[in-house]
N, C-alpha and C. Protein backbone atom coordinates (compact mmCIF):
# COMPACT_ATOMS: atom_id res chain seq x y z
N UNK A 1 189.36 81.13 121.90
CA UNK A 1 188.38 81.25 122.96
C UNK A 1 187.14 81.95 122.40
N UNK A 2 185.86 81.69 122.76
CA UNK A 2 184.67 81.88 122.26
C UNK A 2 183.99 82.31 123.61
N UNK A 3 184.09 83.62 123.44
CA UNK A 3 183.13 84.52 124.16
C UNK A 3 181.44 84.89 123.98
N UNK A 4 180.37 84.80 124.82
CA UNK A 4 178.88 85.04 123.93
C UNK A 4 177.92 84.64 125.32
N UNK A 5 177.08 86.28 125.11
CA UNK A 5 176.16 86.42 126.25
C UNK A 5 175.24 85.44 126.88
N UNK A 6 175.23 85.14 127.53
CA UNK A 6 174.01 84.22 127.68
C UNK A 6 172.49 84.39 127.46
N UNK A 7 172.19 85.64 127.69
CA UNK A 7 171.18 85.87 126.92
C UNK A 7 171.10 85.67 125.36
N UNK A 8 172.10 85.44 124.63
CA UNK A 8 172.65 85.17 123.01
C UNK A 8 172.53 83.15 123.24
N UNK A 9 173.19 82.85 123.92
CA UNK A 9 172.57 81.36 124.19
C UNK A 9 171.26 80.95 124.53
N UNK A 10 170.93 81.43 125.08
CA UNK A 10 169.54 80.93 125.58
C UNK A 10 168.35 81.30 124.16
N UNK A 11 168.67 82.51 123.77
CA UNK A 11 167.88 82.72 122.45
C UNK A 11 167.86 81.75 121.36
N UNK A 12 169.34 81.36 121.44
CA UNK A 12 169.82 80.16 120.11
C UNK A 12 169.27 78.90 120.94
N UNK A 13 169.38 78.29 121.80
CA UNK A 13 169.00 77.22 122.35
C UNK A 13 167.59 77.36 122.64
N UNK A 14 166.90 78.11 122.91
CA UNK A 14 165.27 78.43 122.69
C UNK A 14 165.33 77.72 121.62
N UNK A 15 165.76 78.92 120.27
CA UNK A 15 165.41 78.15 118.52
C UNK A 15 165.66 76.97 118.15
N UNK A 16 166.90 76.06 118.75
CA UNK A 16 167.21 74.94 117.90
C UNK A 16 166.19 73.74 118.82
N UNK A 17 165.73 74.24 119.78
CA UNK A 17 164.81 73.15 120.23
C UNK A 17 163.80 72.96 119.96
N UNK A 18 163.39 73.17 118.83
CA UNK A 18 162.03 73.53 118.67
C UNK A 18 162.01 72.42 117.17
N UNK A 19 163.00 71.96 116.23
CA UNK A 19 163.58 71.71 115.12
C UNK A 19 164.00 70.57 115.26
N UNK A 20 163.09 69.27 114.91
CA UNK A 20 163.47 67.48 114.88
C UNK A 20 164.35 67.20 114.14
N UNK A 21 165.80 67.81 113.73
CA UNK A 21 166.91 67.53 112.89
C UNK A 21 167.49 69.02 113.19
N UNK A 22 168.91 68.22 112.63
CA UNK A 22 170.02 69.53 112.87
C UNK A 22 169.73 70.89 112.31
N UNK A 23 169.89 71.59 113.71
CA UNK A 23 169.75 73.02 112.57
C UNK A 23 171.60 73.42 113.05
N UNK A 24 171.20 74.31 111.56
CA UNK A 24 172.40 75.48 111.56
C UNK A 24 172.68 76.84 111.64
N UNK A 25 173.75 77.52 111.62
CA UNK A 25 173.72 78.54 111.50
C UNK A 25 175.20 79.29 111.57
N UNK A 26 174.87 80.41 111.10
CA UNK A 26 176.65 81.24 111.85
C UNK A 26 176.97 82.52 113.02
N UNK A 27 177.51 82.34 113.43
CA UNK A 27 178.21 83.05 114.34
C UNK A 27 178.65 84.07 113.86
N UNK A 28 178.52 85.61 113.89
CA UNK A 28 179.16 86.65 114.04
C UNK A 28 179.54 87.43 114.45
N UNK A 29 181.18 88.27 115.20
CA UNK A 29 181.17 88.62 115.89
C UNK A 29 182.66 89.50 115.49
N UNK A 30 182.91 89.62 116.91
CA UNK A 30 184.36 90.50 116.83
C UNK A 30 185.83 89.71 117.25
N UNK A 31 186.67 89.69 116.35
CA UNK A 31 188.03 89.37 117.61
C UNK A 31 188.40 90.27 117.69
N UNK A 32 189.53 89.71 119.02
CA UNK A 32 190.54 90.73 120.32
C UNK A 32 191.00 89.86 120.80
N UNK A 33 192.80 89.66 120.87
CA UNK A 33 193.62 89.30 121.43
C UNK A 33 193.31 87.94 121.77
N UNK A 34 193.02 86.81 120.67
CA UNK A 34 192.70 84.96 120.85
C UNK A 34 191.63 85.18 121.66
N UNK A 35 190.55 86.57 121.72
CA UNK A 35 189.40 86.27 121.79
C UNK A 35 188.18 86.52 120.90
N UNK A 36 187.28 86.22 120.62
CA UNK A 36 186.06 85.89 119.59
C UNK A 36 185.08 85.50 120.23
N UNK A 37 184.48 87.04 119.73
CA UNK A 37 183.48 87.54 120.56
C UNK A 37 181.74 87.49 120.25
N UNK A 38 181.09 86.27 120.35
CA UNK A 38 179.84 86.42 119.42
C UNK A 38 179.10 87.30 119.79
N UNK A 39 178.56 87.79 118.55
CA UNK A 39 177.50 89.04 119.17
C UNK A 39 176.18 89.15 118.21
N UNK A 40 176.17 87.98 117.70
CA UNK A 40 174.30 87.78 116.75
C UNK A 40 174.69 86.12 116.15
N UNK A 41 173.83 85.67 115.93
CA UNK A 41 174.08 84.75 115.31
C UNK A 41 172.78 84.45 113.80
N UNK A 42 172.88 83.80 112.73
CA UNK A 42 172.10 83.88 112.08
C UNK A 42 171.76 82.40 111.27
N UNK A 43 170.68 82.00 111.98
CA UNK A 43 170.44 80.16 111.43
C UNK A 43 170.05 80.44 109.66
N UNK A 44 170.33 79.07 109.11
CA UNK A 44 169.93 79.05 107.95
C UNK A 44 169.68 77.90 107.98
N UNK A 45 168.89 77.63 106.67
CA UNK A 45 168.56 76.11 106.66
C UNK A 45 169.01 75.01 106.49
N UNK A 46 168.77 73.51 106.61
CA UNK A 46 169.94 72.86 106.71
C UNK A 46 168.90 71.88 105.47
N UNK A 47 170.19 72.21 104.30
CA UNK A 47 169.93 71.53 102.54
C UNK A 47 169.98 70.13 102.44
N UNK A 48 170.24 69.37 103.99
CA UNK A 48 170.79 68.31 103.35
C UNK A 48 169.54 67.04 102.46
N UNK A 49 170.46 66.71 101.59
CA UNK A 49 169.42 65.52 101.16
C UNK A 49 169.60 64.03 101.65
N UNK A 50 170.76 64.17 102.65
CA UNK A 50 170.47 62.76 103.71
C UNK A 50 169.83 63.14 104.84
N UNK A 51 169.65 61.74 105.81
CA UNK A 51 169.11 62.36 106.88
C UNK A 51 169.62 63.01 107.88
N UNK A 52 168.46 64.04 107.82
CA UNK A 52 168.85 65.55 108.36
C UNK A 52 168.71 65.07 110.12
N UNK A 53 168.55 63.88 110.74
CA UNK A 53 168.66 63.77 112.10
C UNK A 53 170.03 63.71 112.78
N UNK A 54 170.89 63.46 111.47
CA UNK A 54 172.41 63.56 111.73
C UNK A 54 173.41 64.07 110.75
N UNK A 55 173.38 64.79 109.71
CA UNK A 55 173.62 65.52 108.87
C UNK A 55 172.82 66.96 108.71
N UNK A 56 174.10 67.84 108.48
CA UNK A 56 173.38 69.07 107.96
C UNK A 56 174.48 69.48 107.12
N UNK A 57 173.95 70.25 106.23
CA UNK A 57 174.45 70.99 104.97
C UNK A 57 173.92 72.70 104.80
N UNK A 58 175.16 73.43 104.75
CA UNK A 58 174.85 74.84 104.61
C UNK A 58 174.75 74.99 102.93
N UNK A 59 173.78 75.71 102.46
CA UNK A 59 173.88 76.21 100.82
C UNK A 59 175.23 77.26 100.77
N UNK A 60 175.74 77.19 99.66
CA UNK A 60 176.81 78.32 99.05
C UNK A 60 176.23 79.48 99.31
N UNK A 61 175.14 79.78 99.08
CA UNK A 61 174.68 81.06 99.07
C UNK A 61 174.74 81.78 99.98
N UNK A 62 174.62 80.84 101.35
CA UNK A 62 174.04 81.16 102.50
C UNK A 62 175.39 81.85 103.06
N UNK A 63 176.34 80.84 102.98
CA UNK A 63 177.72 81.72 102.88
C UNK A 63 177.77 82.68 102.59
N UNK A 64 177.85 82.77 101.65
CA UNK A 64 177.94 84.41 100.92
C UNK A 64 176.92 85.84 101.68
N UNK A 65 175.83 85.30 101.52
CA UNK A 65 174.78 86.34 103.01
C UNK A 65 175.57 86.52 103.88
N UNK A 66 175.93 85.35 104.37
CA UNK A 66 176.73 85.65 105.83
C UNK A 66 177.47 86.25 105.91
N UNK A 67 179.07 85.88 104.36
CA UNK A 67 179.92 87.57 105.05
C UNK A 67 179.81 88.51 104.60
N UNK A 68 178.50 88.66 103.70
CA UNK A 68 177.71 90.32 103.45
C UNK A 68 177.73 90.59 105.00
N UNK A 69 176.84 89.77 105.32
CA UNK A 69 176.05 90.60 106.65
C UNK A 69 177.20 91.11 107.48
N UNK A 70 178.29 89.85 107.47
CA UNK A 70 178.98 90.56 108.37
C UNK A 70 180.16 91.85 108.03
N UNK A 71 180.07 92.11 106.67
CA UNK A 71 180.79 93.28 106.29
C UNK A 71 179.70 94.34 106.58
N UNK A 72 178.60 94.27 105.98
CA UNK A 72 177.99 95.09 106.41
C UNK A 72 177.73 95.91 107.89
N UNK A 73 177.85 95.02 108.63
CA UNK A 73 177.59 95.15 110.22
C UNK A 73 179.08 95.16 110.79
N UNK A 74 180.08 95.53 109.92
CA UNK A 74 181.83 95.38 110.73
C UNK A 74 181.70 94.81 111.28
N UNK A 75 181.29 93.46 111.16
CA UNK A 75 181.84 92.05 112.35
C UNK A 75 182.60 91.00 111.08
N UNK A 76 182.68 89.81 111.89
CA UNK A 76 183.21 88.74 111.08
C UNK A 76 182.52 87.51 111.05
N UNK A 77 182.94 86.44 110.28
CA UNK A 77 182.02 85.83 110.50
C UNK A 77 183.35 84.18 111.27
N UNK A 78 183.04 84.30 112.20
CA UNK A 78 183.52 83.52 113.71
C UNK A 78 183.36 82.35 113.47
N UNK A 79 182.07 81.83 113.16
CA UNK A 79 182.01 80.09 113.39
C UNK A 79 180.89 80.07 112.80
N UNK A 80 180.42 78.47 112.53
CA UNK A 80 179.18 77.59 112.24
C UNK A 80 179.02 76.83 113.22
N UNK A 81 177.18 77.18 113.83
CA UNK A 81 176.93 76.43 115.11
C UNK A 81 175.95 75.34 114.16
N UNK A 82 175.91 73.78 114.87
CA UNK A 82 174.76 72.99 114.44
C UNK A 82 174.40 72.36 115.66
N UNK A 83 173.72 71.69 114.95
CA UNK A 83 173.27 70.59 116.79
C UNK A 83 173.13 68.82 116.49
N UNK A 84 173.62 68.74 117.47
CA UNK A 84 173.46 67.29 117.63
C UNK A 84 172.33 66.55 118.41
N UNK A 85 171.62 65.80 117.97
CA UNK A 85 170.33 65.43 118.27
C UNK A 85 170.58 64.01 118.87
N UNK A 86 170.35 63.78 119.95
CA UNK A 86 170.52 62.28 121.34
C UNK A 86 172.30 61.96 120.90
N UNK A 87 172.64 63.10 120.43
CA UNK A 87 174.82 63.06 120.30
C UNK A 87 175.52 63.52 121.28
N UNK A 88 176.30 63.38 121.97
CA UNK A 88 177.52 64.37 122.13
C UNK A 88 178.06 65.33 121.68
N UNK A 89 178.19 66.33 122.28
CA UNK A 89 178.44 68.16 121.38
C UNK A 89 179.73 67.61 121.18
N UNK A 90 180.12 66.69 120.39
CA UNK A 90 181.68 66.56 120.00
C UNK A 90 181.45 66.49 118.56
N UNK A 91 182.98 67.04 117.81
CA UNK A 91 182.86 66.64 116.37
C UNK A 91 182.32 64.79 115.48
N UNK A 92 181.52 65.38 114.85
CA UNK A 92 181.98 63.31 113.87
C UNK A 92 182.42 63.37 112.89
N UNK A 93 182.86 62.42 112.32
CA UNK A 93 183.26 61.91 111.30
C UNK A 93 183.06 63.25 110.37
N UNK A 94 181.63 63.11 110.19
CA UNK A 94 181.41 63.99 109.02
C UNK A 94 181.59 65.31 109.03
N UNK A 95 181.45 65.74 110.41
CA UNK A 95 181.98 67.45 110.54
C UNK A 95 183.16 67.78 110.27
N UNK A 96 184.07 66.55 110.62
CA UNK A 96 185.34 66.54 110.38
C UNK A 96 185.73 66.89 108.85
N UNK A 97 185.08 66.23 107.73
CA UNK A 97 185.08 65.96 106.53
C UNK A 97 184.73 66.93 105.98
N UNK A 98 183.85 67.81 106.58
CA UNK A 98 183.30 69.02 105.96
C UNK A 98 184.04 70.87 106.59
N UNK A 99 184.85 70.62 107.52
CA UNK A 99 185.00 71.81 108.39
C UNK A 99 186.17 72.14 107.24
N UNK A 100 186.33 73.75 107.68
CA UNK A 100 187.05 74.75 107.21
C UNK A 100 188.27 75.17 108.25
N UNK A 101 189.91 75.52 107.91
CA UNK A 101 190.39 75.75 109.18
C UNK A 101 189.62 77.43 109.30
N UNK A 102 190.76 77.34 110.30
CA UNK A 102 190.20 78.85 110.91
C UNK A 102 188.84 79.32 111.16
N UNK A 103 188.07 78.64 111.85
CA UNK A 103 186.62 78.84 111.83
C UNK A 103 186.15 78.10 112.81
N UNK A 104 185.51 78.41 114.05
CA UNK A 104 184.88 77.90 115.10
C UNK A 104 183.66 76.87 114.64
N UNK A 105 183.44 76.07 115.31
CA UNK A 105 182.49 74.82 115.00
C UNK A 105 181.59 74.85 116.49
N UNK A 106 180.69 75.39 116.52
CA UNK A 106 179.93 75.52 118.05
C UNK A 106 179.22 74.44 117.79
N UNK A 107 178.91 72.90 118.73
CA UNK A 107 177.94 72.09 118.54
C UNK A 107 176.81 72.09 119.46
N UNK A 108 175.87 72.47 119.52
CA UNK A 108 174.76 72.32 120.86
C UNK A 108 174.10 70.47 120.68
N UNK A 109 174.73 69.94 122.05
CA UNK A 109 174.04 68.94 122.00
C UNK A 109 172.21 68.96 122.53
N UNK A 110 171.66 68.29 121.88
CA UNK A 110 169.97 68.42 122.08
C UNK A 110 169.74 66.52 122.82
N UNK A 111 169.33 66.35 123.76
CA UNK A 111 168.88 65.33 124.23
C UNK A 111 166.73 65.10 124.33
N UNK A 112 166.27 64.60 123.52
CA UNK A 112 165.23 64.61 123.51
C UNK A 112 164.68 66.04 122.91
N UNK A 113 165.27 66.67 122.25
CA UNK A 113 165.05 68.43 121.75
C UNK A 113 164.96 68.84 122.72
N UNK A 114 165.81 68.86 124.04
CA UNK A 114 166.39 69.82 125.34
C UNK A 114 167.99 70.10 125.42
N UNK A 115 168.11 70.84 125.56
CA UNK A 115 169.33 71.30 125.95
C UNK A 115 170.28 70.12 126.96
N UNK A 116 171.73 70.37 126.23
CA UNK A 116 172.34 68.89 127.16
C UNK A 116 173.87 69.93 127.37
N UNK A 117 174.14 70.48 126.17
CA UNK A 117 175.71 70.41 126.61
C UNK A 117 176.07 71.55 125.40
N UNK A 118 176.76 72.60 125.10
CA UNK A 118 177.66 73.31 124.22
C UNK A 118 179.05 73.52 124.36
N UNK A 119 179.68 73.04 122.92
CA UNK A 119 181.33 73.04 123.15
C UNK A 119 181.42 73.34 121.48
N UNK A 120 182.64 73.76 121.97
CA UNK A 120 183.51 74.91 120.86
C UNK A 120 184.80 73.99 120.05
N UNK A 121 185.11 73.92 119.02
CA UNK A 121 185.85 73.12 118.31
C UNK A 121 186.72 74.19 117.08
N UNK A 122 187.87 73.58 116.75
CA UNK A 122 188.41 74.41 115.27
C UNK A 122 189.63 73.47 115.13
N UNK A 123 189.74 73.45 113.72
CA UNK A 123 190.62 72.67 113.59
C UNK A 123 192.48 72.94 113.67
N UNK A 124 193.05 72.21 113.75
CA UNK A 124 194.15 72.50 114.27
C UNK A 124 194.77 71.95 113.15
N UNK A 125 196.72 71.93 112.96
CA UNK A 125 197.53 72.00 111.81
C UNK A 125 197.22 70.85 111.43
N UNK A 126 196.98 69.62 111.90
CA UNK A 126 196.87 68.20 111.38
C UNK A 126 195.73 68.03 111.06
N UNK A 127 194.62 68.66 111.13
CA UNK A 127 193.59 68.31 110.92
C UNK A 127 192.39 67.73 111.62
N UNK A 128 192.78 67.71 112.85
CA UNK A 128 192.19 67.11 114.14
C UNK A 128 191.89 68.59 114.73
N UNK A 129 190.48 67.83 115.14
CA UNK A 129 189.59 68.97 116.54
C UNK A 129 189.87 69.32 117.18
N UNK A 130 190.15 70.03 117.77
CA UNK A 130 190.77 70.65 119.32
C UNK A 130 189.37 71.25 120.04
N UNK A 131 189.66 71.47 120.82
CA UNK A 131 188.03 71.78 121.71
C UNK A 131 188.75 73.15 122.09
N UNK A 132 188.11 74.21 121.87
CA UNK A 132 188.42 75.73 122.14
C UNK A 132 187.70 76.29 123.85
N UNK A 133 188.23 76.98 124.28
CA UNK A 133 187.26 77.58 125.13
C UNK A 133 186.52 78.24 125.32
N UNK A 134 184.96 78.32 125.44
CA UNK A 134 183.85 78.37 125.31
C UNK A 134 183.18 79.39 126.79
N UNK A 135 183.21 80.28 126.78
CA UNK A 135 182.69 81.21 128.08
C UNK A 135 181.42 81.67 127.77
N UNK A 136 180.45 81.76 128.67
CA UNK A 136 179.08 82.16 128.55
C UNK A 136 179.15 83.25 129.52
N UNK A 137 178.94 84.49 129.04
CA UNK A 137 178.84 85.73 129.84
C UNK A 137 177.78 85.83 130.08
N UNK A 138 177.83 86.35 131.81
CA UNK A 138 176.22 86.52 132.36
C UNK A 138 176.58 88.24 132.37
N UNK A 139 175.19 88.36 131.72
CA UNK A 139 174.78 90.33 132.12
C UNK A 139 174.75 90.80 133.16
């Protein structure tokens, strides 16, 4: 389950609308008891050398920043959010091909670079998506 303020959504969905191809980024936060708790998130750029209107690619490096930051800051690092552009916030093919277990997959679908839909994904023992549950806390 994927817990995360709405004021923390609306900030990230502000940013990725603004960006004519997938952006990315990661999730960092806290768990507690099968819950995972976002509490910053941090975009990076998306490397890919196909097209970036339906592909994105995180650098190695960027990894590595990420679980600095999040040692640094005692959090963890929770998931990789991207977006899907005139898609369905569901996994494809290729996310499939590229995901890590144990690690949340947040997709924001973008319809026309507006906001359409966010859902939560991780992979399960076979290798198939499961859709996690996804709560937006209001302040």
């Amino acid at each position: 389950m994927i817990c995360i303020a709405a004021s923390l959504v609306a900030s990230l969905v502000q940013e990725v609308e603004t960006v004519p191809e997938e952006t990315c980024g990661f999730l960092l936060g806290k768990t507690s008891r099968n819950k995972n708790n976002i509490l910053n998130y941090i975009p990076v750029k998306n490397v890919s050398d196909q097209n970036r209107d339906r592909h994105y690619l995180i650098h190695p490096k960027d990894y590595l920043q990420a679980e600095a930051l999040a040692m640094k800051t005692q959090t963890q690092m929770i998931g990789i959010y991207h977006t899907h552009l005139d898609w369905p916030a569901i996994p494809s093919e290729t996310d499939l091909l590229s995901a890590f277990p144990n690690v949340s997959y947040v997709i924001i679908s973008l319809n026309n670079l507006r906001f359409s839909d966010i859902k939560s994904w991780r992979l399960n023992d076979t290798n198939q998506f499961i859709e996690e549950s996804f709560h937006i806390i209001t302040e």
